[in-house]
C-alpha atoms as a PDB file:
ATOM      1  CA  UNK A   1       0.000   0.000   0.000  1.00  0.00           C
ATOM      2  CA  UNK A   2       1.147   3.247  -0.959  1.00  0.00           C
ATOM      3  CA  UNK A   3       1.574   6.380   1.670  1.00  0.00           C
ATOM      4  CA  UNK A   4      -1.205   8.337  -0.304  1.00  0.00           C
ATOM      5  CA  UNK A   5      -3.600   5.745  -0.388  1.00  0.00           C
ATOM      6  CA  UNK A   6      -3.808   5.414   3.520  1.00  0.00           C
ATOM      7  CA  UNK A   7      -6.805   6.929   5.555  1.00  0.00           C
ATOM      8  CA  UNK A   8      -6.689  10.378   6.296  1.00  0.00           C
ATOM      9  CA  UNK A   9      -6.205  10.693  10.255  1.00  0.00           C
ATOM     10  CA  UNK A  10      -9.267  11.516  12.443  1.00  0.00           C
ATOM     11  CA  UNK A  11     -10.129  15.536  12.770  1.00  0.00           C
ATOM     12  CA  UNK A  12     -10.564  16.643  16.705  1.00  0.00           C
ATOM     13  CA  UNK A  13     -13.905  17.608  17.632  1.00  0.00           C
ATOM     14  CA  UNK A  14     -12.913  21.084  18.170  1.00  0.00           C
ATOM     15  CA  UNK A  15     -12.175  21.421  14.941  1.00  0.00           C
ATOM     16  CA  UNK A  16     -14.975  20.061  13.246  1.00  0.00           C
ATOM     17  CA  UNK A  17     -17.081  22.261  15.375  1.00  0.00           C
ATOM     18  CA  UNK A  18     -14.986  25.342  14.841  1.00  0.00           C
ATOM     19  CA  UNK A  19     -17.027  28.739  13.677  1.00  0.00           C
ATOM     20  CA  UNK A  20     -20.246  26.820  14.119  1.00  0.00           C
ATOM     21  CA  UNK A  21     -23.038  28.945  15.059  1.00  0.00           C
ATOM     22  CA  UNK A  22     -24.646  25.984  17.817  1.00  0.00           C
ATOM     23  CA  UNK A  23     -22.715  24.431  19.934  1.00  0.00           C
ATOM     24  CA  UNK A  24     -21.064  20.754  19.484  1.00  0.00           C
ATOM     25  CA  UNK A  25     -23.735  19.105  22.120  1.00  0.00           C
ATOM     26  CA  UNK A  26     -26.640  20.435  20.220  1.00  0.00           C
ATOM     27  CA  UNK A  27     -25.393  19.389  16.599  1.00  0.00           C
ATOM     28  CA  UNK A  28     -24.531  16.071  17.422  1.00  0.00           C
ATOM     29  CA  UNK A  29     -28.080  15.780  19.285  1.00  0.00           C
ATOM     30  CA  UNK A  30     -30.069  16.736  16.634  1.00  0.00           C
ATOM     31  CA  UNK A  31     -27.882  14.076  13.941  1.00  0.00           C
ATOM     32  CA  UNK A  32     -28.698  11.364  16.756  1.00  0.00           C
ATOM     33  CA  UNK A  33     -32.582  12.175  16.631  1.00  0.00           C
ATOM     34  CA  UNK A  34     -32.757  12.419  12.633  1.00  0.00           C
ATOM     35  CA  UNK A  35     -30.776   9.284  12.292  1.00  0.00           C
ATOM     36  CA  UNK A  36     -32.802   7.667  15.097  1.00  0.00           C
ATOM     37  CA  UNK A  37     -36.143   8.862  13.632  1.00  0.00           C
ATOM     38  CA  UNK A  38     -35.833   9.439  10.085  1.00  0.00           C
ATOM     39  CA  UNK A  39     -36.783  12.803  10.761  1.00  0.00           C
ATOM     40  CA  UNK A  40     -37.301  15.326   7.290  1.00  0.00           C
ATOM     41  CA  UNK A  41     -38.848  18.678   6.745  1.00  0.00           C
ATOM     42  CA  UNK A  42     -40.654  17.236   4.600  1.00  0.00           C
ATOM     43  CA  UNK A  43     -43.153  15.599   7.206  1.00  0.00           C
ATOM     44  CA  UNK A  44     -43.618  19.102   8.467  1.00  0.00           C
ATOM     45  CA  UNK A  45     -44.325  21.239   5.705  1.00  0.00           C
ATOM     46  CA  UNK A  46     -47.432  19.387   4.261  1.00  0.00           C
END
């Protein structure tokens, strides 16, 4: 295996979360409830 065809490494939290306007907690909360309930605007809107 070549060196460019590894994995990138893993980004720290921080920085994935950097200039966000929410904080961390509430992003990642609100990914875990639309993954866990297939949640769309879609259902709303109608």
């Amino acid at each position: 295996m070549r060196k460019n065809d590894a994995m990138p490494s893993f980004v720290p939290v921080e920085e994935l979360f950097a200039g966000r306007h929410f904080d961390a907690e509430i992003v990642v909360l609100c990914v875990r409830w639309y993954l866990s309930f297939k949640l769309s605007y879609g259902i709303w809107s109608a």
